[in-house]
Structures are given as C-alpha cells and as structure tokens.
Protein backbone atom coordinates (compact mmCIF):
# COMPACT_ATOMS: atom_id res chain seq x y z
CA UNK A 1 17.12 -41.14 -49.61
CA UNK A 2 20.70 -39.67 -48.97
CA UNK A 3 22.86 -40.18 -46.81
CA UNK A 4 25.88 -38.63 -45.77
CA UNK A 5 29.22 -41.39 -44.97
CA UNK A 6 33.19 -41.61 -45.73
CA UNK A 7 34.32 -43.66 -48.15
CA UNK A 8 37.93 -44.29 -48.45
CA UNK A 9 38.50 -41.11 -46.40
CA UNK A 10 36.55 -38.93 -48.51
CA UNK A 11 33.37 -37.86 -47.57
CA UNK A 12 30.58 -39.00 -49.48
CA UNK A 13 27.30 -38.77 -50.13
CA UNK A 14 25.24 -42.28 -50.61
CA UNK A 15 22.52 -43.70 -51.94
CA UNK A 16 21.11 -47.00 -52.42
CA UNK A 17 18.65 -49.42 -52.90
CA UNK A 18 18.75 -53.75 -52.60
CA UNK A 19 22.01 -54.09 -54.86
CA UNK A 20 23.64 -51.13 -55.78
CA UNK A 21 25.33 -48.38 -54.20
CA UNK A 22 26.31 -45.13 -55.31
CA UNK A 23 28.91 -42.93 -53.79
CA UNK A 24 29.08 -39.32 -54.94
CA UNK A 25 31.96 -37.02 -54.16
CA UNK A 26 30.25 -33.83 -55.06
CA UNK A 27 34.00 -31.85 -53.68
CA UNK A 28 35.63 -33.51 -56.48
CA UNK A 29 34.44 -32.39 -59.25
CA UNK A 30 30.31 -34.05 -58.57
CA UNK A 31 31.55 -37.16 -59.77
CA UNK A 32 29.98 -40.90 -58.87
CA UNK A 33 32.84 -42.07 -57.04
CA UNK A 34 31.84 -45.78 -57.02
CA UNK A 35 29.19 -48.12 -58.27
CA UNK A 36 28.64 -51.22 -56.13
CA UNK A 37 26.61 -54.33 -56.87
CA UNK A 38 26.69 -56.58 -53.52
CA UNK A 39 29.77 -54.92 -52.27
CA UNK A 40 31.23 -55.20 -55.89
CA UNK A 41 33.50 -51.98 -56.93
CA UNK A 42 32.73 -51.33 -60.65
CA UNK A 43 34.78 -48.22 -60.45
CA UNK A 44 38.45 -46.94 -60.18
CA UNK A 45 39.13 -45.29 -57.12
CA UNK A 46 42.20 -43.27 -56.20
CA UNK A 47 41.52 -42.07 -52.80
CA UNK A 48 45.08 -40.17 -52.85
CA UNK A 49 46.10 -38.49 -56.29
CA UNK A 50 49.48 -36.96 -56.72
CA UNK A 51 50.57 -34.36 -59.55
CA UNK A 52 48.89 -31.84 -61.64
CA UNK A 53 46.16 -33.93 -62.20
CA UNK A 54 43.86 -34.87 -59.39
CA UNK A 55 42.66 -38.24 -60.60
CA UNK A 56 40.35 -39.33 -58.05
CA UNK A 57 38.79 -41.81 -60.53
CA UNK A 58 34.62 -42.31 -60.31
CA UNK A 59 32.52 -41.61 -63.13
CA UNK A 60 32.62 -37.82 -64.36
CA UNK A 61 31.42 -35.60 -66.63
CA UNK A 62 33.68 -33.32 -69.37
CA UNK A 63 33.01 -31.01 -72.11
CA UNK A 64 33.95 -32.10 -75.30
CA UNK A 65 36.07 -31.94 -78.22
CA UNK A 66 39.52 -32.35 -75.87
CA UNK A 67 42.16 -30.16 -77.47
CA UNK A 68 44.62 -27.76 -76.38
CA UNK A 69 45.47 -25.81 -80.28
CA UNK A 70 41.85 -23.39 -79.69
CA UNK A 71 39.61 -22.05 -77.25
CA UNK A 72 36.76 -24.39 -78.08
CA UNK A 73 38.20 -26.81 -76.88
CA UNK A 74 38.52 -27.97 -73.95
CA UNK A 75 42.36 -28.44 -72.20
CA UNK A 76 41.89 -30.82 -69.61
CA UNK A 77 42.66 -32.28 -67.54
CA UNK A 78 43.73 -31.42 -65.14
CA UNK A 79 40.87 -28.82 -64.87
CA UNK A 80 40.37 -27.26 -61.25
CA UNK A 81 36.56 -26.09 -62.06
CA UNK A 82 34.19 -29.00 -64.01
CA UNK A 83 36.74 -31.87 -63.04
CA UNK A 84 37.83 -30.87 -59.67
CA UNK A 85 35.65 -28.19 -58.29
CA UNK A 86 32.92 -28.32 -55.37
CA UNK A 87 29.35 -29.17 -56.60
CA UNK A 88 26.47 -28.62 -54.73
CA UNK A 89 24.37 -31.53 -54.50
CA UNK A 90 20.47 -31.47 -53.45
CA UNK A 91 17.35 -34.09 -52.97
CA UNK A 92 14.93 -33.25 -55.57
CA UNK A 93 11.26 -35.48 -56.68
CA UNK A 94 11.06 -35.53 -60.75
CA UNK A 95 7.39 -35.02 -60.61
CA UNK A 96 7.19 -38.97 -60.33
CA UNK A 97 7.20 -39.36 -56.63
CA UNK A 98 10.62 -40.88 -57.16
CA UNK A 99 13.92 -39.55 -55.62
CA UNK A 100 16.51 -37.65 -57.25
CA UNK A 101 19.56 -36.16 -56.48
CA UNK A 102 21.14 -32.92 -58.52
CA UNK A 103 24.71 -31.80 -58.56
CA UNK A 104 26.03 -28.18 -60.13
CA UNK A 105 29.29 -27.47 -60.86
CA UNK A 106 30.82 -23.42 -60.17
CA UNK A 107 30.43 -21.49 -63.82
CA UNK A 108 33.33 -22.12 -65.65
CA UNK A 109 34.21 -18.98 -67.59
CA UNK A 110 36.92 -20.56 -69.96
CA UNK A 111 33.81 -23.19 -71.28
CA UNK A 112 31.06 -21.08 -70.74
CA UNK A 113 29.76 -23.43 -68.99
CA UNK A 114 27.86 -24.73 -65.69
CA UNK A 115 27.22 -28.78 -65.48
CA UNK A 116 24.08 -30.14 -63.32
CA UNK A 117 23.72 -33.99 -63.16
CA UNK A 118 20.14 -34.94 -61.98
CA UNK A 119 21.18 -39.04 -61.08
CA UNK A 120 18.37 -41.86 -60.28
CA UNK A 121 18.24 -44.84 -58.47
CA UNK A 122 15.66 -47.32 -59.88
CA UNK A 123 14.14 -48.66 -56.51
CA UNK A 124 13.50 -52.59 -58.43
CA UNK A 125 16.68 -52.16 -60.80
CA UNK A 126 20.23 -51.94 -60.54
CA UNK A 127 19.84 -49.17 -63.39
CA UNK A 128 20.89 -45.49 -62.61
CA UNK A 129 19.22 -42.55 -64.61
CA UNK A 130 21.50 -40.05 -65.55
CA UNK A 131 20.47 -36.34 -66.60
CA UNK A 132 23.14 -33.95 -67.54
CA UNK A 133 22.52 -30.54 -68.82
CA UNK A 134 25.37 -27.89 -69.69
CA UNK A 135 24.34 -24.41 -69.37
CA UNK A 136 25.66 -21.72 -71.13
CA UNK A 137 26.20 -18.99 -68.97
CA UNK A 138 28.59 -16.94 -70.94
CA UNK A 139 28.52 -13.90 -73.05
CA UNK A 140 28.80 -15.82 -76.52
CA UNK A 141 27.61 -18.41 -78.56
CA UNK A 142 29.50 -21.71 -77.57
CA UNK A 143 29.33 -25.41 -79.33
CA UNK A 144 29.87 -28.89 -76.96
CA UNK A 145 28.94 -32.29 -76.31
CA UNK A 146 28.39 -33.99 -72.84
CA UNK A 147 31.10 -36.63 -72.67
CA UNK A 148 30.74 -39.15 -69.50
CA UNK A 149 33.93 -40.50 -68.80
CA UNK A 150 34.02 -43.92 -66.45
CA UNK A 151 37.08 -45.19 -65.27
CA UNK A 152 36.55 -49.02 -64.53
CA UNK A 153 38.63 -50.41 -61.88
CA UNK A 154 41.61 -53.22 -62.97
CA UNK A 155 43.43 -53.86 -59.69
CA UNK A 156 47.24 -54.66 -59.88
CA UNK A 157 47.10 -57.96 -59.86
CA UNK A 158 44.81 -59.05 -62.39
CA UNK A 159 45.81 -61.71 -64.88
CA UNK A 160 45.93 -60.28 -68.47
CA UNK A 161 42.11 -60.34 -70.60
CA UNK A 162 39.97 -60.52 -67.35
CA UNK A 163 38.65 -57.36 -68.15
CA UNK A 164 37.17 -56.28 -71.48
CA UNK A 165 34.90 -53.62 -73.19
CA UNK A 166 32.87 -54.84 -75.74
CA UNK A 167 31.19 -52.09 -77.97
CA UNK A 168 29.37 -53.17 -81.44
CA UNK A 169 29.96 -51.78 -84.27
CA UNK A 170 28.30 -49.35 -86.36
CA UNK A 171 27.34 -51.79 -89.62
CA UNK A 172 27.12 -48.70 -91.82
CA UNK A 173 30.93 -47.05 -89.72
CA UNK A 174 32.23 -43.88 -91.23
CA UNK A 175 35.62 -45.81 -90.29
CA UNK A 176 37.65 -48.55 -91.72
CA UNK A 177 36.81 -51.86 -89.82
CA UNK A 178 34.34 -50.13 -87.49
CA UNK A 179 36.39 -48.01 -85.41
CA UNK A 180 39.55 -45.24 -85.51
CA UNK A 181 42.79 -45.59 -83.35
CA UNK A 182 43.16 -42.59 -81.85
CA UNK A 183 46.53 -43.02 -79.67
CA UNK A 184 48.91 -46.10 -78.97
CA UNK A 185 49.57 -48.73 -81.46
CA UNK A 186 47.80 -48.54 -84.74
CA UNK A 187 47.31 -52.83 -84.26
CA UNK A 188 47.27 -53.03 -80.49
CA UNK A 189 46.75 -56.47 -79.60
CA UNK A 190 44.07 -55.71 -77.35
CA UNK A 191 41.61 -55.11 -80.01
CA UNK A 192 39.94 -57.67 -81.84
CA UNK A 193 36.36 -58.30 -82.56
CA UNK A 194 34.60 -61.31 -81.61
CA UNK A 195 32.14 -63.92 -83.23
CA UNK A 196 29.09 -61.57 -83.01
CA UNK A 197 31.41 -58.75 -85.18
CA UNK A 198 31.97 -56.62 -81.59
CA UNK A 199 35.21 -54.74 -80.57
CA UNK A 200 36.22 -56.23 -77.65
CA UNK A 201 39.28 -54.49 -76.10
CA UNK A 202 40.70 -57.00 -73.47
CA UNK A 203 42.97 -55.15 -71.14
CA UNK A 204 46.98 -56.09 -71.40
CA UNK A 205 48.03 -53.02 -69.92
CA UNK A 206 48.64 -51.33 -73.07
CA UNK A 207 48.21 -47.45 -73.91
CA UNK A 208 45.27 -47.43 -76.07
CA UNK A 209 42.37 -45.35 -77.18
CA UNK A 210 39.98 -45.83 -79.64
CA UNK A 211 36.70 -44.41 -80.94
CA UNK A 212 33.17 -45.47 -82.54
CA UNK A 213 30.22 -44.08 -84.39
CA UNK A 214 28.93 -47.13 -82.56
CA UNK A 215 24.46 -46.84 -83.31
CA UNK A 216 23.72 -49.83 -81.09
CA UNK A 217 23.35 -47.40 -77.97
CA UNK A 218 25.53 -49.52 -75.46
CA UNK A 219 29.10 -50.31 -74.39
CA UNK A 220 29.74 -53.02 -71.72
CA UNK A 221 32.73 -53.36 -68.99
CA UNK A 222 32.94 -56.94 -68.54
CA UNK A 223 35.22 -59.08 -65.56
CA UNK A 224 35.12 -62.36 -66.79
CA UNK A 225 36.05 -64.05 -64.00
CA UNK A 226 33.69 -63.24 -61.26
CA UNK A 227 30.84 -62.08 -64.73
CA UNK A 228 30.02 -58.47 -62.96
CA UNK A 229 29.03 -56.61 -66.06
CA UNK A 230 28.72 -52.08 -66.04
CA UNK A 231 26.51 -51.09 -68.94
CA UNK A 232 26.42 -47.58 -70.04
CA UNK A 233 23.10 -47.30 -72.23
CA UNK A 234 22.77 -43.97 -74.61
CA UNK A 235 20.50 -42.91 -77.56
CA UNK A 236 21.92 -42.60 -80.57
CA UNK A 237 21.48 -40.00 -83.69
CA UNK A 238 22.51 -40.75 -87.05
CA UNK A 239 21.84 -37.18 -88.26
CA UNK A 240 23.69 -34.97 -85.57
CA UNK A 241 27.75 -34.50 -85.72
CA UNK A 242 29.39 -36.05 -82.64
CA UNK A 243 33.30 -35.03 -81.98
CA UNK A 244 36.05 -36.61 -84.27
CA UNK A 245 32.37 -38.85 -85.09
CA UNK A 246 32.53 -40.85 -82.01
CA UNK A 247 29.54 -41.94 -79.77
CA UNK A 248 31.72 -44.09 -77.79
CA UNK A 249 35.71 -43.80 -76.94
CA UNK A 250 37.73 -46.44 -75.01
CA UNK A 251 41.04 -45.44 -72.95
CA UNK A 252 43.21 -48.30 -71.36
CA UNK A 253 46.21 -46.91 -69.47
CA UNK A 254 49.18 -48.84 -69.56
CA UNK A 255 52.99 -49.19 -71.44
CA UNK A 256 53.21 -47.40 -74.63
CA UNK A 257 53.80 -44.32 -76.55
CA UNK A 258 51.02 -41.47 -77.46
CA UNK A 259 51.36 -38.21 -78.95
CA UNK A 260 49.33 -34.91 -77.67
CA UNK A 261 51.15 -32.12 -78.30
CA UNK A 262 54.13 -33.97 -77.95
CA UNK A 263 55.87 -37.49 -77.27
CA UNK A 264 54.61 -39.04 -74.28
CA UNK A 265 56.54 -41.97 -72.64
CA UNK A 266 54.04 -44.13 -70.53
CA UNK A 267 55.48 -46.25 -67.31
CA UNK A 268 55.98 -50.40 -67.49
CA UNK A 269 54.72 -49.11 -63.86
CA UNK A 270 51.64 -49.55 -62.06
CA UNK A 271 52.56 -47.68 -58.85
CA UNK A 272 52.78 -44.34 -60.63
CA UNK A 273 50.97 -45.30 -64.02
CA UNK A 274 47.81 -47.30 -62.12
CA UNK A 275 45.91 -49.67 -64.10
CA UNK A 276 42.25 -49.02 -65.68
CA UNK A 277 40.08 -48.81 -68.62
CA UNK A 278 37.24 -46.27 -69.05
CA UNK A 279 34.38 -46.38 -71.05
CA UNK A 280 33.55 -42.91 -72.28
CA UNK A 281 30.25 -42.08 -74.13
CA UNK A 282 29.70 -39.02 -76.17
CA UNK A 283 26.74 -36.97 -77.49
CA UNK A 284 26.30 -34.83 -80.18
CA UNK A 285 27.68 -31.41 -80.89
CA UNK A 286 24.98 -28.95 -79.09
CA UNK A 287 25.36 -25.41 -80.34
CA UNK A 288 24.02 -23.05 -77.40
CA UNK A 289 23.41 -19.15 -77.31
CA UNK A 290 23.92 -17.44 -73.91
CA UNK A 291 20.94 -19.09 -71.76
CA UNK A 292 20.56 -21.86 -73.50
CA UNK A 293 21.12 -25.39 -71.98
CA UNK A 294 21.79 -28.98 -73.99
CA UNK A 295 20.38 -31.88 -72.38
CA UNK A 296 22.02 -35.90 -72.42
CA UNK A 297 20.02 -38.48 -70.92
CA UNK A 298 22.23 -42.26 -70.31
CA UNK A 299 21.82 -44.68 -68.16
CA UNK A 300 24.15 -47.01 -66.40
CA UNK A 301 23.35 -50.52 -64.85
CA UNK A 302 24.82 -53.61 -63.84
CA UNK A 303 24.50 -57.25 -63.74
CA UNK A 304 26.04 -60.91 -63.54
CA UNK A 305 26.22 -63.40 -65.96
CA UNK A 306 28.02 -67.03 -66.14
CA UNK A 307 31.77 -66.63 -65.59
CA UNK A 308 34.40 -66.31 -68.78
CA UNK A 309 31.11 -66.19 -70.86
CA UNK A 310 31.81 -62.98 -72.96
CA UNK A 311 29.00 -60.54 -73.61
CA UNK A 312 26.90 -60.92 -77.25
CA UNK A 313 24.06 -58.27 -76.66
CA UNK A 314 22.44 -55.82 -73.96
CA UNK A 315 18.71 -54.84 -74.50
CA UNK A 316 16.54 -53.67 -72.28
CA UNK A 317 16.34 -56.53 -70.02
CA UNK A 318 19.10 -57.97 -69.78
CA UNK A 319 22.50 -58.90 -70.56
CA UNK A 320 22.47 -61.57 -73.57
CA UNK A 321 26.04 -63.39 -72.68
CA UNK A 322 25.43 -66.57 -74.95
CA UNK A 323 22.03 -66.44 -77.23
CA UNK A 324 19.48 -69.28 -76.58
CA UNK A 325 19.74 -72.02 -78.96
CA UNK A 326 18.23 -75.36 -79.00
CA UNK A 327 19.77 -79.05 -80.01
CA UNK A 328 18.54 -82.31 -81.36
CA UNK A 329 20.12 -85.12 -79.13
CA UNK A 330 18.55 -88.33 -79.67
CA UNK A 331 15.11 -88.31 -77.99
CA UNK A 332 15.42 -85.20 -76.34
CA UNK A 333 15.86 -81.48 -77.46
CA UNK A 334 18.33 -79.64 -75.43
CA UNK A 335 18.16 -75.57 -74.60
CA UNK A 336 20.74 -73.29 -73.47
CA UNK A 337 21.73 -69.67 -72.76
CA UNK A 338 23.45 -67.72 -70.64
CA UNK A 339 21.99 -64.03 -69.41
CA UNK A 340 22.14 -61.37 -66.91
CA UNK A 341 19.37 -58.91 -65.24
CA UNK A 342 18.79 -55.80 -64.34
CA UNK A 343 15.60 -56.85 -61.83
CA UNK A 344 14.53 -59.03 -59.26
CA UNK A 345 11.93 -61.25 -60.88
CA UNK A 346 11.30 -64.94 -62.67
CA UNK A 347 12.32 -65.58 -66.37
CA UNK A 348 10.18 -68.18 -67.27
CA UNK A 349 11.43 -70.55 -71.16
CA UNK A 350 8.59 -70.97 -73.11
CA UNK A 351 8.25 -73.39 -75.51
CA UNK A 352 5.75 -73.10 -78.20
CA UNK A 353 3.15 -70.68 -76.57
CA UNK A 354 3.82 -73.11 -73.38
CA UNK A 355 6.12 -72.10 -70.48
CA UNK A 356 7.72 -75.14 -69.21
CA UNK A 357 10.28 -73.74 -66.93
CA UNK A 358 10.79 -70.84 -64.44
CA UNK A 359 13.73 -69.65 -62.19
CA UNK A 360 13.92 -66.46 -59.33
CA UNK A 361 16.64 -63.97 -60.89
CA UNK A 362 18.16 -61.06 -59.73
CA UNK A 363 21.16 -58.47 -61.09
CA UNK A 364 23.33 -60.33 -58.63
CA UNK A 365 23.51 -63.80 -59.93
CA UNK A 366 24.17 -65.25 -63.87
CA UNK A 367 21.27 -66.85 -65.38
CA UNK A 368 22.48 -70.12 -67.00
CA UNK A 369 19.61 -72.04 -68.63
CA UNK A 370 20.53 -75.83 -69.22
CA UNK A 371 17.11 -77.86 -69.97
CA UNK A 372 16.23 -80.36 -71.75
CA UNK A 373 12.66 -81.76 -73.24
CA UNK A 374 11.11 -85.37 -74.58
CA UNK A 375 11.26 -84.73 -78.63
CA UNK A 376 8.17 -86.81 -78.91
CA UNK A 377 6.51 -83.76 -76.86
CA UNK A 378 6.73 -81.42 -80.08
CA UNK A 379 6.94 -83.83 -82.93
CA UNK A 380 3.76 -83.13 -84.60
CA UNK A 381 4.51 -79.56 -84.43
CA UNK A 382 6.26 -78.33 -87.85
CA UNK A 383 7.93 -75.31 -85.79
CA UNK A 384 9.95 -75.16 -82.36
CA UNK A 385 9.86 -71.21 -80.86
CA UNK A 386 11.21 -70.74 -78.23
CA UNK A 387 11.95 -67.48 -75.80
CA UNK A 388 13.26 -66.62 -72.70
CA UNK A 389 10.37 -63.95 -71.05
CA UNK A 390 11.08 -61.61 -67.69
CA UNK A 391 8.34 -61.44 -65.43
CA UNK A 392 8.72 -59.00 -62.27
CA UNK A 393 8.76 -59.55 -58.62
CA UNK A 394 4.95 -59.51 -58.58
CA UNK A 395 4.62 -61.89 -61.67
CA UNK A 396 4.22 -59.49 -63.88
CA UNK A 397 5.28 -59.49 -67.52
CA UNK A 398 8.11 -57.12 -68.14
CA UNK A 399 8.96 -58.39 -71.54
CA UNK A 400 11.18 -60.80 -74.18
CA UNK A 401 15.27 -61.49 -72.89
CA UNK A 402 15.48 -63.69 -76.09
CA UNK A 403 13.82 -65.81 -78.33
CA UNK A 404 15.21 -68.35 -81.09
C-alpha cells in the first residue's frame, strides 16, 4: 500500500514490504529516490542540487541515444520535462490481486514522448518489477530506447575499490575485449575483469564510462565491505539494434577529462563533483508511429552475501558470490560457497539425491556454506553431485542456487 512521508526534506511517496523500501519522488522527474534493504541506502541521494542540472540522484528513466548534433536525440540533461518534471503517480491492481503503483510524466513535445513506470513490490522478495512504456504522442514517426539510469551511492569517505560493478561479458562482443570506452581514459585503472572473465569497474574516483552488448541479462552494484549487492535484471535480444550497441553502460564520476561537445575538466573535488557510480541498462531501438507505445520490462533486487567476496553470477535465485565446490581432505570431504537471496526461505545442500544440511536465509544476511562430510559415507559411490536448492518460507521448492 502507499504511503505518503518526507524523506530528506522531500516529500515522498513509500512503499514497502519486510526488507526493502522504496521512496518515489514523483515531483522530480517520477524517479525511485532510494532503495533500502534493512535501512541500507542503495541509492545516491542529493537532497539539495545546485546548477543547471537538478541532480537529485534516485533511479530514473531517459530516452535514448544521448546527443546534442540532431533532433533524435536526446540533449539532456539537464531536461526540465522527463528528468525533472511532476509525475502523477496512482495505486493500480495488475489483474493479479497484487499492488502496483504507476507514474506519468507531462508530454514532452521535443521527444515526442510521455513516460509511465508501472513499479512492483514482490510481497516475499526484495525484487522490484519495473514496467516502463514510452508513448508517442507526437505528430511523427519517432525511434528510442528506454534507458534506466541508477546512480549508486559512494559516500565521501569510502576507501578506494569498496564499490564495484560487475557486468559479464558478451562471449560473442561486437567490441574488442568485451566492452567500448566511451569517455575518460582509454586504460582506466578501474577496469579489469576478474577470474570468471567479468568487467568489474572498482570505483577510484575516476571519470569513466563504458558500454556492453552484455547477453547475460544482469549487472550488479556490489559494497564489499558490508556485501549489500543492487541487481538490475533485463532481457536481452541478440537480433534488435540497441544505441552505440550497448545493453548496459557504466558512469563513475570522479577526476578526469571527457569530451562532449567540447573539453570538459572534472574536479579532484567531491563537494562540488560528488562521488557515485550508476549502472544504466538499455533496450533496444523501438521505432513508434504517432499512438504507438514501446514497452521495457527489468527488474531490480537486492541481497547480502559474505563480505569482500566479489560477485561470480546472479540467476534467478540468488546471488552466486563464490561457486560451490567440494575438497578431498583426508577422511572427510569438505563443501563451500558463498551466496545471496532474494527470499525468506531454507537452502537446504544436497548430497547425492540426499539433503544433509539446511539453514533459514533471507535477502538480509550472506549465505556462507562451510560443511564437511565422513568420505567413507560416499565411497562406494563412483560420482559426488552436489547442489545448493531454495525452498520457500512454507518449505516449498523454489528451485537450484547451484550445483557442482
């Protein structure tokens, strides 16, 4: 249900369930403010923006390509309408029985366009459904893609690599090395892929932005310290065009140099250049006629795993931050892994058809599985499988976290 509250001296509009709150600004520009998981801030906020540009941070929705050279694309921001503007926002039911909220934008006559966002909680899940539709309510054919932009918060006095992006890459990459520099240094130091052949972009303050034809259909914002992990989830189509043939970009603010239109000198200063990442997803080019609407459906959720344990794979399930393995020592057989969850349930390590261990889980706590077994137990047996299953708060079985 929504509810109306302040937060950070804007007014706000709230919804929750057990873990995770969303607050929606729908006065600046319908965006999701900030994500919480236990009282966790996922997001940037900027309660007070200065300049041109009224950065209030939150998760937001542009048109894309960006440019500023023709009138299909899209100069902002600053842009007073789709990233500023009021929204209306409304309580709708999906034809589920489950809640919804829906924000429009104003038209924007330079676009074309009107943005709606239909968002939804998951009542057992930290996962939020995301429905955004452009409208073309012009008098001419226009072409865009929905481009989510999340700026993830990286307060001021974070140690250097705490926070990271990881993003896999596309195996079969229409770029050299899996991804394309698009501003800042051509061999930032930030980027570097790790043992499972993902980007991971560690923040060092550094201007940056890169893109991906990434197929995998997630990118992760990881804090390694405390292990609170934002996915954004997204569908992926090898056979539509997506802008400059990115699914997913990644900005870090920071010192540096970029070029767009001209030189720009970016601040060794985090009191007037502040300190974030986003992770931005994109979706294919969408031709529309006047009338006609394109639809992109993501999702975002969040989860904890074990501290400074770097992120390998998210599935449907879970977070996979170190893959289960198994080792021979001595007499016994040891099994590890460490994971994260989206629900409140029991993941139960089975063992050769037999489950021979079960723990309570939940989104708010890393799952770090450390158990060992007699090897005389299994000797006879000419194969070890094992598997990590998810079973809901009622026992039921949701499905396999990981298997080995």
């Amino acid at each position: 249900m929504l509810r109306y509250t302040n937060y950070k001296g804007l007014s706000v509009s709230l919804v929750e369930n057990s873990w995770v709150k969303l607050y929606i600004a729908p006065m600046h520009g319908g965006r999701i403010l900030q994500l919480e998981l236990d009282g966790y801030g996922f997001f940037y906020v900027n309660p007070h923006p200065e300049g041109s540009w009224l950065n209030f941070g939150g998760e937001k929705i542009w048109p894309a390509p960006q440019g500023w050279s023709s009138s299909d694309k899209w100069p902002g921001p600053p842009d007073p309408v789709l990233d500023g503007g009021p929204y209306s926002i409304t309580e709708l039911d999906a034809g589920t029985g489950e809640d919804w909220v829906k924000l429009t934008s104003p038209f924007d006559n330079y676009t074309g366009l009107q943005i709606t966002k239909e968002i939804h909680l998951s009542e057992i899940s930290s996962e939020v459904v995301v429905k955004a539709s452009f409208q073309n309510l012009g008098n001419h054919t226009v072409r865009w893609s929905v481009w989510p932009v999340c700026q993830m918060n990286t307060p001021f006095e974070s140690p250097e690599n705490r926070y990271q992006i990881i993003c896999p890459v596309n195996p079969d990459s229409k770029f050299e090395n899996g991804f394309k520099v698009i501003h800042g240094l051509a061999n930032n130091p930030q980027n570097t892929f790790d043992s499972f052949g993902n980007l991971v972009v560690s923040y060092q303050y550094l201007v940056c932005k890169v893109g991906l034809d990434s197929n995998a259909g997630w990118v992760a914002w990881l804090d390694n310290v405390t292990g609170k992990v934002f996915v954004y989830k997204f569908d992926f189509d090898s056979q539509k065009v997506y802008p400059q043939n990115c699914s997913v970009e990644i900005w870090t603010t920071g010192r540096g140099l970029t070029y767009s239109r001209q030189l720009n000198v970016h601040k060794d200063d985090r009191s007037v250049n502040p300190p974030y990442m986003e992770a931005e997803l994109l979706s294919p080019m969408h031709e529309m006629r006047p009338g006609e609407n394109a639809l992109f459906e993501y999702r975002m959720a969040t989860s904890t795993i074990p501290a400074n344990s770097g992120i390998k794979e998210v599935n449907k399930y879970a977070v996979i931050a170190s893959p289960l393995k198994k080792e021979i020592i001595e007499s016994s057989i040891a099994i590890a892994g460490k994971f994260g969850v989206f629900t409140n349930g029991t993941v139960k390590l089975k063992v050769n058809g037999t489950y021979l261990s079960e723990m309570r889980v939940s989104p708010s706590e890393g799952v770090n599985i450390d158990f060992n077994i007699e090897n005389g137990l299994f000797q006879k047996e000419s194969t070890f499988l094992i598997s990590l299953d998810l079973f809901d708060a009622d026992g039921h079985f949701l499905g396999i976290i990981d298997k080995n």
